[in-house]
Protein backbone atom coordinates (compact mmCIF):
# COMPACT_ATOMS: atom_id res chain seq x y z
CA UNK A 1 43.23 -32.14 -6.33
CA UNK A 2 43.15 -35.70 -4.78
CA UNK A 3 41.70 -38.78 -5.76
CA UNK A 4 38.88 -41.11 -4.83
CA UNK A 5 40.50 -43.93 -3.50
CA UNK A 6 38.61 -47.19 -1.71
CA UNK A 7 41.07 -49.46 0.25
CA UNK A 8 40.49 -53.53 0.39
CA UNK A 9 42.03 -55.27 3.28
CA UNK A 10 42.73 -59.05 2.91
CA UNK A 11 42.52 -61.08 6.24
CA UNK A 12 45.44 -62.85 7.46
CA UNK A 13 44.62 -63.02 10.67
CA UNK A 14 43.04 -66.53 12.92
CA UNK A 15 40.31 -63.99 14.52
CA UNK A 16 36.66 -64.99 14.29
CA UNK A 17 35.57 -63.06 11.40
CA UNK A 18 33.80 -59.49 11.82
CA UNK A 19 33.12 -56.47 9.83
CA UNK A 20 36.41 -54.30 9.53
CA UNK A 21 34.83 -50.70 10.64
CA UNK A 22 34.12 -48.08 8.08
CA UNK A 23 36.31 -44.82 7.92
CA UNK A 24 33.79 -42.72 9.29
CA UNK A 25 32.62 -40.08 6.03
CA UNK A 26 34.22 -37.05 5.15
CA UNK A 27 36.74 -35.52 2.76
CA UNK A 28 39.83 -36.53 4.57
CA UNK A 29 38.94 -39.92 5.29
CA UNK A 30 39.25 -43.63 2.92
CA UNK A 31 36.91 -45.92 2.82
CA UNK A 32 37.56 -49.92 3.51
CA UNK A 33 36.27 -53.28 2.86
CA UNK A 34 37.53 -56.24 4.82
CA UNK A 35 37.47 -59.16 1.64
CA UNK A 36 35.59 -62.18 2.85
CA UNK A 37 36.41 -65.19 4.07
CA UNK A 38 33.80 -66.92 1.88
CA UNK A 39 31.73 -65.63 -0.68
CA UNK A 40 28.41 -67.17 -0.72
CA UNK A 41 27.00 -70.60 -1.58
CA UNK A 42 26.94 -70.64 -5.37
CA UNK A 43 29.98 -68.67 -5.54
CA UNK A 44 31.84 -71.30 -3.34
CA UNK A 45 30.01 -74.12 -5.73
CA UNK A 46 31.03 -72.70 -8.79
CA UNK A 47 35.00 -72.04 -7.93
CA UNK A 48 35.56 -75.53 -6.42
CA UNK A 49 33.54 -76.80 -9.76
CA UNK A 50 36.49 -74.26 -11.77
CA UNK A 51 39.32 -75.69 -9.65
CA UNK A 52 38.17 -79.54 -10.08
CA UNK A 53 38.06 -78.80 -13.98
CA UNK A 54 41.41 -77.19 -13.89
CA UNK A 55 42.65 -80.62 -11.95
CA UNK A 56 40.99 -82.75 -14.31
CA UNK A 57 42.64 -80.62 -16.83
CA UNK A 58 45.91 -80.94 -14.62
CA UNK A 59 46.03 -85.09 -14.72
CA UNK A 60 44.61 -85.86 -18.60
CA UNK A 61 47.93 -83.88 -20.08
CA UNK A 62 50.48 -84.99 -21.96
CA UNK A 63 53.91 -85.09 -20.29
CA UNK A 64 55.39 -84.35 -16.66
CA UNK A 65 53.39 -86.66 -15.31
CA UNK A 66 54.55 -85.94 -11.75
CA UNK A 67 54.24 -82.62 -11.90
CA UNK A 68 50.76 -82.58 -13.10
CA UNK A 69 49.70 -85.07 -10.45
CA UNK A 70 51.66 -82.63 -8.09
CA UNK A 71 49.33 -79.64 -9.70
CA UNK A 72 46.15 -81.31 -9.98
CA UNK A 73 46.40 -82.11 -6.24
CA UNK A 74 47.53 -78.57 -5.40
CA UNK A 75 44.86 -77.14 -7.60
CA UNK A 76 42.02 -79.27 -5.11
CA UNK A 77 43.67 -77.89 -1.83
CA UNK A 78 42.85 -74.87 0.20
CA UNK A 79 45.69 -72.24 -1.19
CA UNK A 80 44.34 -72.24 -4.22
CA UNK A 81 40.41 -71.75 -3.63
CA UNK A 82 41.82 -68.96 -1.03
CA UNK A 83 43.84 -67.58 -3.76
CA UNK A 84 40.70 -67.48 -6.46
CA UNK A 85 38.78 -66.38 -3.36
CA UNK A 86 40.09 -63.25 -2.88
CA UNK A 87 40.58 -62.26 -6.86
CA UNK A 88 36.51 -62.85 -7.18
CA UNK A 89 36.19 -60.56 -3.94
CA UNK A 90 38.50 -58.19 -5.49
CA UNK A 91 36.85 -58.33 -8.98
CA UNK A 92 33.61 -57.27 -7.43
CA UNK A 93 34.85 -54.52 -5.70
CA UNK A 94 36.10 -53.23 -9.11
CA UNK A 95 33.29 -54.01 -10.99
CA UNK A 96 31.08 -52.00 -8.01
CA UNK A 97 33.45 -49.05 -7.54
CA UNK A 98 34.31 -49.21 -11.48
CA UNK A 99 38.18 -47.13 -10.51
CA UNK A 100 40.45 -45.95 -12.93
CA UNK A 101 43.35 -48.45 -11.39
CA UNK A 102 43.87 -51.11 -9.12
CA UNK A 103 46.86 -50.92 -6.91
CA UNK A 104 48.18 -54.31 -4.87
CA UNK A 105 51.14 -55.04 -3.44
CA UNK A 106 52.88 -57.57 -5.74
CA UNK A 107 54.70 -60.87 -3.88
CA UNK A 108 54.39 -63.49 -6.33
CA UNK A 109 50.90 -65.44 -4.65
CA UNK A 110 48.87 -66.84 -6.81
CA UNK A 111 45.89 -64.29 -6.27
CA UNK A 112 47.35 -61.51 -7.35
CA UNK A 113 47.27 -62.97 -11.13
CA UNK A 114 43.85 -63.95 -10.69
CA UNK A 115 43.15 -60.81 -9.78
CA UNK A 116 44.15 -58.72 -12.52
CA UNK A 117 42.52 -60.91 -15.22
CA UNK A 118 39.01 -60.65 -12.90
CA UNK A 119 39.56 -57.06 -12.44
CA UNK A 120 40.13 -56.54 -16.49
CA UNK A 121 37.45 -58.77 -17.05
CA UNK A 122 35.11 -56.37 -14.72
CA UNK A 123 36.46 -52.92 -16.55
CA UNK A 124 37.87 -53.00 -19.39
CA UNK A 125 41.04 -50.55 -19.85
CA UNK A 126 41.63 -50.53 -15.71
CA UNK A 127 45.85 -49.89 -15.22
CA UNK A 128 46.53 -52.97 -12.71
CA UNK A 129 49.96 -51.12 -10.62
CA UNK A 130 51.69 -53.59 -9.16
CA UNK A 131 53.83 -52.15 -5.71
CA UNK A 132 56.93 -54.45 -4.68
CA UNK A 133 56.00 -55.51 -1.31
CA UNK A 134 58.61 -59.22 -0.75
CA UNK A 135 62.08 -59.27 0.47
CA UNK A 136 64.32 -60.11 -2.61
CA UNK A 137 65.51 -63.10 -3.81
CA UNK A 138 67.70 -64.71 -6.30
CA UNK A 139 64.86 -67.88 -7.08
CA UNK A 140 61.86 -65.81 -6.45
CA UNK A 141 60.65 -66.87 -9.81
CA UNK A 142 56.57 -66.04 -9.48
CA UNK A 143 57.22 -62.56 -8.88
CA UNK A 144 59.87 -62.12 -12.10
CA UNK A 145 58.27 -64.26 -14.60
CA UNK A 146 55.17 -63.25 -17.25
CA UNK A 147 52.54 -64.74 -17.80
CA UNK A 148 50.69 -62.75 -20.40
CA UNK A 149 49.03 -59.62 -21.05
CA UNK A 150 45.86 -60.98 -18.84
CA UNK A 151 47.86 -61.50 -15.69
CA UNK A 152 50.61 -59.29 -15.87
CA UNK A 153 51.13 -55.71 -14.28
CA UNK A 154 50.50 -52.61 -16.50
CA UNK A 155 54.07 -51.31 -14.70
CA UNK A 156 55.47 -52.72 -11.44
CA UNK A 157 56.63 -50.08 -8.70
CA UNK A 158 59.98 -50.91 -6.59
CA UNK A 159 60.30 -49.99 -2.97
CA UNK A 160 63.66 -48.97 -3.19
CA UNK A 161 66.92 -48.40 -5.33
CA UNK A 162 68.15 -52.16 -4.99
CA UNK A 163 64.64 -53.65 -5.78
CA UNK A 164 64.24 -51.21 -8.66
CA UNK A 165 67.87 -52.40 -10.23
CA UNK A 166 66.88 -55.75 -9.26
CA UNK A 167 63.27 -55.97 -10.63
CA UNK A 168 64.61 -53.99 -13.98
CA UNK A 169 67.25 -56.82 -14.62
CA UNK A 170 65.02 -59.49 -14.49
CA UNK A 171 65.14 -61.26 -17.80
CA UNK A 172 61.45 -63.03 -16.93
CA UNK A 173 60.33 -59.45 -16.95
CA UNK A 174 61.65 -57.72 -20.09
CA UNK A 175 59.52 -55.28 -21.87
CA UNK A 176 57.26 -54.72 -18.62
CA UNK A 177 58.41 -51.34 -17.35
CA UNK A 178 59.44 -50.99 -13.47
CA UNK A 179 59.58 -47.68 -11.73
CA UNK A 180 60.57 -46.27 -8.41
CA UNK A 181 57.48 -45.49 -6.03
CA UNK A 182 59.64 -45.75 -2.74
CA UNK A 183 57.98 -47.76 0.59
CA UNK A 184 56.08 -46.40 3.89
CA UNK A 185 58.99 -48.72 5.50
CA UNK A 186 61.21 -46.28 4.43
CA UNK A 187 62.62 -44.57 7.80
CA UNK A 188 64.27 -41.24 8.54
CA UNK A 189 68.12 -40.92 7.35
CA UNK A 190 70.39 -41.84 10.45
CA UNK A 191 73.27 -41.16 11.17
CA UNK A 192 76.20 -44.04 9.86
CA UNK A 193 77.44 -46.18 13.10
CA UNK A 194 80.39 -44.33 15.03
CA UNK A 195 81.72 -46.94 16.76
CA UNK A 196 81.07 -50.47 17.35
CA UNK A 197 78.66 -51.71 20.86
CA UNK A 198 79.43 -53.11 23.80
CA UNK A 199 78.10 -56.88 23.12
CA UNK A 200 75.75 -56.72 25.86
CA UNK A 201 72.35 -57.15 23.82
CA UNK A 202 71.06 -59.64 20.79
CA UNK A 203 68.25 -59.11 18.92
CA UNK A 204 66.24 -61.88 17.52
CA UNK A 205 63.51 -61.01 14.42
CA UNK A 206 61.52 -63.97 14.33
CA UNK A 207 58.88 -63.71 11.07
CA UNK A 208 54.99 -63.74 11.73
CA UNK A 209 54.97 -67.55 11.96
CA UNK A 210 54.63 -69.56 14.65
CA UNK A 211 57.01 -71.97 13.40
CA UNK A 212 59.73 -69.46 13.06
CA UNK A 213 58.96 -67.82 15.91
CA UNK A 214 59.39 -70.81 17.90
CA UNK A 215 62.36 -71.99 16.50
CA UNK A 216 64.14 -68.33 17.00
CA UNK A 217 62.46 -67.72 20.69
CA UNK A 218 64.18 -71.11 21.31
CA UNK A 219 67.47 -70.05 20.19
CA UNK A 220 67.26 -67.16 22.22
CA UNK A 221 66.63 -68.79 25.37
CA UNK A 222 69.57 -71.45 25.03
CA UNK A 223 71.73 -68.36 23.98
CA UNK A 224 70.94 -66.66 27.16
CA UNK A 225 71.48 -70.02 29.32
CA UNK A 226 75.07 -70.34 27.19
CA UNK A 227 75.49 -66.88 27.58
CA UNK A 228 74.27 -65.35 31.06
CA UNK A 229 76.55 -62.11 30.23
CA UNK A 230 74.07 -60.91 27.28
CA UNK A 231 70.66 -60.01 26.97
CA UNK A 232 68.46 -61.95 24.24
CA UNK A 233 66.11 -59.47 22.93
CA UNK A 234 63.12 -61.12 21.74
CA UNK A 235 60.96 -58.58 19.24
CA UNK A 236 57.95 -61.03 17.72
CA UNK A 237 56.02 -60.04 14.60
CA UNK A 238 52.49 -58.73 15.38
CA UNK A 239 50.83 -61.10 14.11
CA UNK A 240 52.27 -64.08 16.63
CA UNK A 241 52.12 -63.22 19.95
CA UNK A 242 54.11 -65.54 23.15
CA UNK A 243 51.37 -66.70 24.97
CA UNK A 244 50.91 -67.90 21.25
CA UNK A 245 54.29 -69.86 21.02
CA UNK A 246 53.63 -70.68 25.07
CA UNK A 247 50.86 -73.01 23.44
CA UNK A 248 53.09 -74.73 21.66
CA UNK A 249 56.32 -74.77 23.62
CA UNK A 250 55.49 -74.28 27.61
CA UNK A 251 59.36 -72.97 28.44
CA UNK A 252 58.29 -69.08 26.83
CA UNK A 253 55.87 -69.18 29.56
CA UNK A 254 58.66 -68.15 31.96
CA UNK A 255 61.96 -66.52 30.88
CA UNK A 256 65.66 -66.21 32.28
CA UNK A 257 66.58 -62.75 33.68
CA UNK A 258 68.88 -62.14 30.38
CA UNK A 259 65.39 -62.96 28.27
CA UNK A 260 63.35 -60.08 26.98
CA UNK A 261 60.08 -60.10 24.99
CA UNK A 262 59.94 -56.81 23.44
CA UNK A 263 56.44 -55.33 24.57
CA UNK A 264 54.35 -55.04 21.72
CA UNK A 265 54.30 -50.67 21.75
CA UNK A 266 58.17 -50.67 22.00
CA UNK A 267 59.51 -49.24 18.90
CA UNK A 268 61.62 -50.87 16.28
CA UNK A 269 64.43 -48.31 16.53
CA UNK A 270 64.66 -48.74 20.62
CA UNK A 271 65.70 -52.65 20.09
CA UNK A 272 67.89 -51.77 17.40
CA UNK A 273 69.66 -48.91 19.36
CA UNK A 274 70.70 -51.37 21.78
CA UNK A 275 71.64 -54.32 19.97
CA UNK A 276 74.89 -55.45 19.04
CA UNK A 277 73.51 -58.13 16.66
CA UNK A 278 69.95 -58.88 15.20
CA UNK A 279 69.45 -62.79 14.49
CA UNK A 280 67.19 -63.27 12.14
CA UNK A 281 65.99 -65.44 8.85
CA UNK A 282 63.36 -64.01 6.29
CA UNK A 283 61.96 -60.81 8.82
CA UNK A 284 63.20 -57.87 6.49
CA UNK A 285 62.66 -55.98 10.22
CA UNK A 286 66.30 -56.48 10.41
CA UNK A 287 67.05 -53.83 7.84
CA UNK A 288 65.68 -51.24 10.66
CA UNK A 289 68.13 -52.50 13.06
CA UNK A 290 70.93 -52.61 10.44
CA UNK A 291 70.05 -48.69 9.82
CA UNK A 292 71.50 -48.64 13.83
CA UNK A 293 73.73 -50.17 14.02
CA UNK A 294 73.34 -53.84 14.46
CA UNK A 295 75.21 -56.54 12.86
CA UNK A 296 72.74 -59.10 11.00
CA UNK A 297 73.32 -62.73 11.90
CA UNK A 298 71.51 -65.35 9.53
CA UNK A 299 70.00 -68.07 11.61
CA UNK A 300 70.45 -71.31 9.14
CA UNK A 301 72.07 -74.33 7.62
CA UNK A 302 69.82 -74.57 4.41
CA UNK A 303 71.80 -74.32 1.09
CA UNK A 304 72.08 -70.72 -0.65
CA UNK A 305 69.31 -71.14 -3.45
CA UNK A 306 66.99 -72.29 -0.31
CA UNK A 307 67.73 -69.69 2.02
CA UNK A 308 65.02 -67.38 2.87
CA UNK A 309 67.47 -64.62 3.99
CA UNK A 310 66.08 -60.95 2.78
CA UNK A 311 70.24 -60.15 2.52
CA UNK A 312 71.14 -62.80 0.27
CA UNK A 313 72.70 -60.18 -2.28
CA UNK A 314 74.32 -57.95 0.31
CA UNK A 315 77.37 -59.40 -0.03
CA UNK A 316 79.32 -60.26 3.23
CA UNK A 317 78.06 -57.88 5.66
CA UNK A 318 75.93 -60.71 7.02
CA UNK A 319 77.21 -63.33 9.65
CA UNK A 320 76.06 -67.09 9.11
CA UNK A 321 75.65 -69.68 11.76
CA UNK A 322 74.09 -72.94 10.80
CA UNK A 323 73.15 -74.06 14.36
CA UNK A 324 71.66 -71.94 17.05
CA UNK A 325 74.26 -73.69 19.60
CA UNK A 326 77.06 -71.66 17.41
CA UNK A 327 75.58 -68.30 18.21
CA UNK A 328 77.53 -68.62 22.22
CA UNK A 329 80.81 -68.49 20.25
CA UNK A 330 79.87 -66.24 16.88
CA UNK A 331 78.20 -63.39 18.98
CA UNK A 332 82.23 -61.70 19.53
CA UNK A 333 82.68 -58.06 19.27
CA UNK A 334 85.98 -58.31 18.52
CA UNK A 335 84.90 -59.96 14.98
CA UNK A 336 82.94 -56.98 14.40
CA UNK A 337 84.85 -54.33 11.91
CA UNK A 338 84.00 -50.63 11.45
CA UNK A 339 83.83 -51.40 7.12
CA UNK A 340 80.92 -53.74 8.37
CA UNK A 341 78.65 -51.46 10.24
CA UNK A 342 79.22 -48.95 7.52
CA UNK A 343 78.70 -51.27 4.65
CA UNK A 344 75.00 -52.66 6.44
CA UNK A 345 73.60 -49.51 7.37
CA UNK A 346 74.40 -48.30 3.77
CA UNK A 347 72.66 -51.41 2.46
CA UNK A 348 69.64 -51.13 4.68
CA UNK A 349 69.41 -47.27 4.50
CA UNK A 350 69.06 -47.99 0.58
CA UNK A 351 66.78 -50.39 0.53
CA UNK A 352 63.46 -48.43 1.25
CA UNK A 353 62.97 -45.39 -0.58
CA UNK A 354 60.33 -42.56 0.64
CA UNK A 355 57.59 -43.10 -1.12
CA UNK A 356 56.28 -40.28 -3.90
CA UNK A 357 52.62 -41.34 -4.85
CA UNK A 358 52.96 -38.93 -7.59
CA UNK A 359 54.57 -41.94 -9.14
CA UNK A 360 51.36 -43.92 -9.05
CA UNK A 361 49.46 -41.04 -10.68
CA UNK A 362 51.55 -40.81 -13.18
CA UNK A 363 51.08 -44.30 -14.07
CA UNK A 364 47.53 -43.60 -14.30
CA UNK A 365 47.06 -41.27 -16.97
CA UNK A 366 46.13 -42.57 -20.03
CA UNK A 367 44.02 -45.29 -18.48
CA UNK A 368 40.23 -45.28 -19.98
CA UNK A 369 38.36 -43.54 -17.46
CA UNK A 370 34.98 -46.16 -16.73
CA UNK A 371 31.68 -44.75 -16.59
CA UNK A 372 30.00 -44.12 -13.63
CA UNK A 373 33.46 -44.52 -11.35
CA UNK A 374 32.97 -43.30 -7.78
CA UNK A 375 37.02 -44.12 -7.23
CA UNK A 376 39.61 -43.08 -8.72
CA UNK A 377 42.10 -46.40 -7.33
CA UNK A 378 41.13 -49.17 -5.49
């Protein structure tokens, strides 16, 4: 039998705001809420009236002076009434729908703390499952730390073998118990790389920032003016778009013959199949085009603990270049060695798991079942 599940849907997007549309009824359909983008009057009042107090709080302290002063003006800026934003809008879905769990994809923000303790607050005994959604990383600290029974995951659920080791190691999380779930990311087994490509295509994985975007569209272009014997490969995250970056940086408004802007409905796997390389810096799309074939190429000259590279622990299947001017001379097929392409589509085939949702319903028995609950998980 299945459950009674209501989805929330945080907005991320710059869109003028509208109603997200309904599911329409019926057994095989979920229904959805779109979480506001402000929450009334007095509810706006009373959190920036919480968050001044917490400031106030912040700068009267003893000790670290700087770092209070750092938190008490962090604690008046926009991140964090966003953050307490959406764990009131959350809380009040729970408290309406009254489910058995709430299940969130778990990052390290700010909110997603918040949230549990509103949600608890709202029903009592409610199992708060926690699903690794963020690229690993050897300083993510907010995502492996505890911060008490209020604001910490009943269990947190890995996307994959290497997150589950990962997350299980982490001695900011002892005595919380991780489990494997698996990802939707997860893709079909392919076959391992046969042979290395012909050089003729690079891939660039820009994440869905226009800052990043820009700066990786822009390598692109000067490769393919250094390069005129390649094809740059530009595949932008859907939320960015290039008339977006065009805005900000009026050369993407025309493009070389060796440029090309992914369309938006070509898949993954096609830009992958044809690239020799993927350049990229935190877009974990280039596990997908590790899985065939390509050889990742980190785009950056930041030191190691500031790197924002999803493979920083896959040892040294992953090219560096510090300066996008490099790429003309790095991007050699010759350098490329069988072991590589083996060891990187091994990696990246590992990385996702499919996903078994039995997991999650096994993590929800035993949780106090709230009266009058018209869903089972929110």
């Amino acid at each position: 039998m299945g459950q009674h599940v209501h989805i929330a849907l945080i907005d991320h997007t710059t869109a003028p705001f509208r109603d997200f549309p309904a599911a329409p009824a019926g057994p095989a359909t979920i229904p959805r809420t779109l979480l506001p983008r402000r929450l009334g009057r007095r509810a706006e009042s009373t959190m920036a009236a919480r968050l001044a107090a917490a400031a106030a709080d912040l700068r009267a302290g003893a000790g670290h002076a700087d770092l209070r002063r750092l938190a008490a003006r962090q604690a008046g800026q926009g991140p964090a009434r966003q953050s307490l934003r959406i764990a009131t809008a959350i809380a009040r879905l729970v408290a309406r729908h009254r489910p058995r769990a709430l299940v969130f994809t778990y990052e390290g923000h700010a909110w997603e703390r918040m949230a549990m303790r509103l949600a608890r607050q709202a029903v009592p005994g409610l199992r708060c499952l926690a699903v690794h959604h963020a690229i690993l990383a050897p300083m993510q600290h907010a995502m492996t730390t505890r911060y008490g029974a209020p604001f910490d995951p009943d269990v947190i659920l890995a996307a994959g073998r290497a997150a589950l080791d990962w997350l299980s190691q982490a001695p900011g999380l002892t005595g919380l118990p991780v489990d494997l779930l698996g990802s939707p990311r997860s893709r079909p087994a392919t076959a391992a790389p046969d042979g290395i490509k012909d050089g003729k295509v690079c891939l660039f994985l820009p994440e869905g920032m226009v800052s990043e975007s820009t700066r990786l569209a822009l390598a692109a272009y000067d490769l393919a003016a250094a390069r005129p014997d390649l094809t740059c490969t530009i595949r932008l995250h859907p939320l960015t778009s290039r008339a977006a970056l065009a805005a900000v940086e009026p050369r993407f408004g025309a493009a070389p013959p060796n440029i090309d802007w992914s369309p938006p409905d070509r898949p993954l796997e096609e830009d992958g199949r044809l690239a020799t390389w993927a350049v990229y810096r935190g877009s974990s799309a280039v596990l997908s085009a590790m899985t065939c074939g390509a050889v990742p190429v980190y785009l950056g000259d930041e030191p190691p603990e500031l790197r924002i590279d999803p493979l920083r622990g896959a040892g040294d299947i992953v090219q560096t270049v510090a300066h996008a001017s490099e790429l003309a001379i790095t991007l050699d097929p010759r350098r490329i060695t069988g072991d590589m392409l083996r060891n990187g589509w091994s990696y990246a085939q590992g990385y996702y798991t499919p996903m078994d949702p039995k997991v999650i319903l096994r993590h929800m028995i035993g949780a106090a079942i709230p009266s009058h609950h018209p869903a089972e998980a929110t």
